[in-house]
C-alpha atoms as a PDB file:
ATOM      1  CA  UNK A   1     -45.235 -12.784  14.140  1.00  0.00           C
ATOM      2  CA  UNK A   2     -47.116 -13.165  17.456  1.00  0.00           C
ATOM      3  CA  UNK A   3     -49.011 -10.361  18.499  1.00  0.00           C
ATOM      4  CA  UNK A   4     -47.721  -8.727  22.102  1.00  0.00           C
ATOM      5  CA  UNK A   5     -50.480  -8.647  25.308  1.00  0.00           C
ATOM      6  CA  UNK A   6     -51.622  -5.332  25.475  1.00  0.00           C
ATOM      7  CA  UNK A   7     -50.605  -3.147  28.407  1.00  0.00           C
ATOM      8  CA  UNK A   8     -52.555  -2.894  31.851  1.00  0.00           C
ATOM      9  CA  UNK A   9     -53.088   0.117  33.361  1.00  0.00           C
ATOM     10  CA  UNK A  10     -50.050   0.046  35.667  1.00  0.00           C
ATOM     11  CA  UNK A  11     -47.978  -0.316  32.471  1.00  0.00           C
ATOM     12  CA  UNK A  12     -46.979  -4.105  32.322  1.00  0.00           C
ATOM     13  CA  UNK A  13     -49.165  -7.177  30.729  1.00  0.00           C
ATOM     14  CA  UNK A  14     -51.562  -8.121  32.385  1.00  0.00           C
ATOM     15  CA  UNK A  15     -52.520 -11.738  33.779  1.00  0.00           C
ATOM     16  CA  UNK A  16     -55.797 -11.771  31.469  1.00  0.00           C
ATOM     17  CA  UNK A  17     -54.302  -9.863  28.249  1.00  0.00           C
ATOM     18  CA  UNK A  18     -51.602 -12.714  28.713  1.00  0.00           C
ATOM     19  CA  UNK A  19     -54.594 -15.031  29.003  1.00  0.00           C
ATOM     20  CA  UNK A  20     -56.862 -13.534  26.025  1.00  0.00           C
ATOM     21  CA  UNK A  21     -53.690 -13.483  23.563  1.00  0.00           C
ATOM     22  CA  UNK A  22     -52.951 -17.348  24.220  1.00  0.00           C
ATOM     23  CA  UNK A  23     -56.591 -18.175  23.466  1.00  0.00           C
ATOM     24  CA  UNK A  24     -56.389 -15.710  20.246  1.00  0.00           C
ATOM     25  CA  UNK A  25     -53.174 -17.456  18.869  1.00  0.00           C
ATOM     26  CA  UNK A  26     -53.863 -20.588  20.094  1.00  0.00           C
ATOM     27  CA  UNK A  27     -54.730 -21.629  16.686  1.00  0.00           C
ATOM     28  CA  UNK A  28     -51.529 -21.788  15.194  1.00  0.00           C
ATOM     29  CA  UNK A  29     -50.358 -24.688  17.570  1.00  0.00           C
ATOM     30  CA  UNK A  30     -51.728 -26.653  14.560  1.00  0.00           C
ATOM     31  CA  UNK A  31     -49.768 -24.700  12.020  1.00  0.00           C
ATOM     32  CA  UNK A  32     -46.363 -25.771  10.897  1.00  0.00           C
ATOM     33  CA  UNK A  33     -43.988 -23.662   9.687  1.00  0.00           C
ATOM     34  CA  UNK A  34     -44.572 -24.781   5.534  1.00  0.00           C
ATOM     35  CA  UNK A  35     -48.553 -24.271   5.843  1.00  0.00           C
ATOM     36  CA  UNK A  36     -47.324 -20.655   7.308  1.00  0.00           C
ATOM     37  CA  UNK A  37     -45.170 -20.436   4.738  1.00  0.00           C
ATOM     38  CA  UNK A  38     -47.583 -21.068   1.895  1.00  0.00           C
ATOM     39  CA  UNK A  39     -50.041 -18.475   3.690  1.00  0.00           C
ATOM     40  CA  UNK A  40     -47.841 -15.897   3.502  1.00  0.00           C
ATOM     41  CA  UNK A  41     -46.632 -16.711  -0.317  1.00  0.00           C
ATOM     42  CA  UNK A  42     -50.392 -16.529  -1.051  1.00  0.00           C
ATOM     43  CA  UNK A  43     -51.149 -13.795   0.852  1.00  0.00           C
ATOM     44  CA  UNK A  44     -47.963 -11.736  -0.967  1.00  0.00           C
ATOM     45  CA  UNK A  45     -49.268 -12.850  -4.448  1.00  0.00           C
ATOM     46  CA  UNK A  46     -52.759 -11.834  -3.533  1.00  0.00           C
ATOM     47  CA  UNK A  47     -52.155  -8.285  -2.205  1.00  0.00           C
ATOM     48  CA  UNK A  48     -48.532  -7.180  -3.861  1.00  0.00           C
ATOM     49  CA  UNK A  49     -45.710  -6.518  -1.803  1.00  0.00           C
ATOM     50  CA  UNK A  50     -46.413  -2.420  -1.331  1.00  0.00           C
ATOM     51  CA  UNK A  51     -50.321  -3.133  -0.112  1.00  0.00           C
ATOM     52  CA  UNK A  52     -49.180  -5.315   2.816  1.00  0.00           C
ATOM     53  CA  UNK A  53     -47.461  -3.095   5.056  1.00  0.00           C
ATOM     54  CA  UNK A  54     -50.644  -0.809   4.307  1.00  0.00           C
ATOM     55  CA  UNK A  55     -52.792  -3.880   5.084  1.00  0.00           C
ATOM     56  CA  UNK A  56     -51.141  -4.335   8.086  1.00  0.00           C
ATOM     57  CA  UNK A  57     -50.794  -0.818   9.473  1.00  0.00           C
ATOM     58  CA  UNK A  58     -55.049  -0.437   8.883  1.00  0.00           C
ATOM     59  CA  UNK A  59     -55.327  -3.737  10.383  1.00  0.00           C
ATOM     60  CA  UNK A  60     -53.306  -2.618  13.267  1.00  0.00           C
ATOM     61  CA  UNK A  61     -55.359   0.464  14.099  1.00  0.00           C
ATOM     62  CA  UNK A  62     -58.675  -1.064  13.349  1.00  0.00           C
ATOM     63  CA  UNK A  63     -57.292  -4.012  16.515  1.00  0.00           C
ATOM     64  CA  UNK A  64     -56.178  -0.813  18.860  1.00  0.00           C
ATOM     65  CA  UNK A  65     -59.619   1.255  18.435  1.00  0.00           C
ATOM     66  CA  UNK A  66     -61.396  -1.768  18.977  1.00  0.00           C
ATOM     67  CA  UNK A  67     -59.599  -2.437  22.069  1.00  0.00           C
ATOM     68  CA  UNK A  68     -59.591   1.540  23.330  1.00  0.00           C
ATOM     69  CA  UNK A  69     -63.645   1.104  22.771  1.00  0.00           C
ATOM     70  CA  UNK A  70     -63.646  -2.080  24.676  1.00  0.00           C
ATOM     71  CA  UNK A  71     -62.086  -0.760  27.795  1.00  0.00           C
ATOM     72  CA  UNK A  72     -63.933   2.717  27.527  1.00  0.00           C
ATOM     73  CA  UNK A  73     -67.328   0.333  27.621  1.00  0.00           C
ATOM     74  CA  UNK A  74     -65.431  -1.987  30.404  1.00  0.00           C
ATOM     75  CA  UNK A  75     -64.709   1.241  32.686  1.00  0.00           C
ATOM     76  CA  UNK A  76     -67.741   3.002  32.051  1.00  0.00           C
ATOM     77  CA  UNK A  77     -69.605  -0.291  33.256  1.00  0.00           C
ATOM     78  CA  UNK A  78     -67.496  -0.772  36.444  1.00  0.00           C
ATOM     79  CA  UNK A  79     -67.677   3.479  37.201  1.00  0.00           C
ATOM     80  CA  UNK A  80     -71.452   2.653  37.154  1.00  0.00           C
ATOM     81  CA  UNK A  81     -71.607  -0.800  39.396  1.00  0.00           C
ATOM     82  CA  UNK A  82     -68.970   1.102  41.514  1.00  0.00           C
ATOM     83  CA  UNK A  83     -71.409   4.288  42.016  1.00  0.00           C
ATOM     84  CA  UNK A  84     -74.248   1.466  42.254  1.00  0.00           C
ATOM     85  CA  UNK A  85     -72.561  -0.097  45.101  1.00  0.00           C
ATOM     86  CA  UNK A  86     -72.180   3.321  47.154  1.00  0.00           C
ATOM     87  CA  UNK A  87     -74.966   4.732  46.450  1.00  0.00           C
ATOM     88  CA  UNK A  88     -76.138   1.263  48.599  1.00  0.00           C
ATOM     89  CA  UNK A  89     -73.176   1.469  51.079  1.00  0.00           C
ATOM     90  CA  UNK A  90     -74.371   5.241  51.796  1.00  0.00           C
ATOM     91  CA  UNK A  91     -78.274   4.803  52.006  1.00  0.00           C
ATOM     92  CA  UNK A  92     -79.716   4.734  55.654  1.00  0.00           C
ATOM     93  CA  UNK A  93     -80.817   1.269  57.083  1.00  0.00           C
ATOM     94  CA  UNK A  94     -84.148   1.161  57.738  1.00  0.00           C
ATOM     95  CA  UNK A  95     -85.649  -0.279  60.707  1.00  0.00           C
ATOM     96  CA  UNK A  96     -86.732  -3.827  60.950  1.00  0.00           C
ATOM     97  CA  UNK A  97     -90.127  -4.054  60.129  1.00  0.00           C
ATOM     98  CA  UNK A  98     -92.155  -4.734  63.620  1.00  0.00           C
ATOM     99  CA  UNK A  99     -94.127  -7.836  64.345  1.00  0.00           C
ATOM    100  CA  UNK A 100     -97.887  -7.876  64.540  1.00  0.00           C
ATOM    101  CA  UNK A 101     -97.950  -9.165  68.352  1.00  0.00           C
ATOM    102  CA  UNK A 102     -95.933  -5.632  69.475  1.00  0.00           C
ATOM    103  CA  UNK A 103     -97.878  -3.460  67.203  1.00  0.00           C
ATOM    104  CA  UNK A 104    -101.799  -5.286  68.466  1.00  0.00           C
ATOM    105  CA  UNK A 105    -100.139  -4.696  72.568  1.00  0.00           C
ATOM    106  CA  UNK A 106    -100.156  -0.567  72.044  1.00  0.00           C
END
């Protein structure tokens, strides 16, 4: 079961969801398909075969909020560099600072 890039705004994947999913499963390059096998035997004796669906469903959520968070503190961030930047952009220039020689002449 791999796990699907989350959406970009614009609707489709995005390069670096694309990107951050390869690194997260990245992993199971080493894993062949008995070791997965015996994980998920284990995993089924462990937790019963009615608590996994519920195991997965929480796990599920727990992965979206955590991602909702991350991009609330992600555009929160770039609202504030972005309001930084005008705020910069907007600001008079002051004049250049005069040098002793014209100030001593008047």
């Amino acid at each position: 079961m791999i796990a699907s890039p989350a959406r970009s705004a614009s609707g489709s994947p995005g390069f670096e969801d694309a990107v951050m999913a390869t690194e997260i499963l990245a992993f199971l390059d080493d894993i062949g398909v008995s070791e997965l096998a015996v994980i998920l035997l284990v995993t089924l004796l462990l937790f019963g075969g009615k608590k996994l669906p519920e195991l997965a469903r929480a796990l599920g959520k727990g992965i979206r909020a955590f991602r909702q968070e991350l991009n609330s503190v992600q555009n929160t961030l770039r609202d504030a560099l972005n309001e930084e930047e005008r705020r910069n952009d907007s600001s008079p220039s002051l004049p250049p600072p005069a040098d002793k020689q014209s100030v001593e002449k008047k």
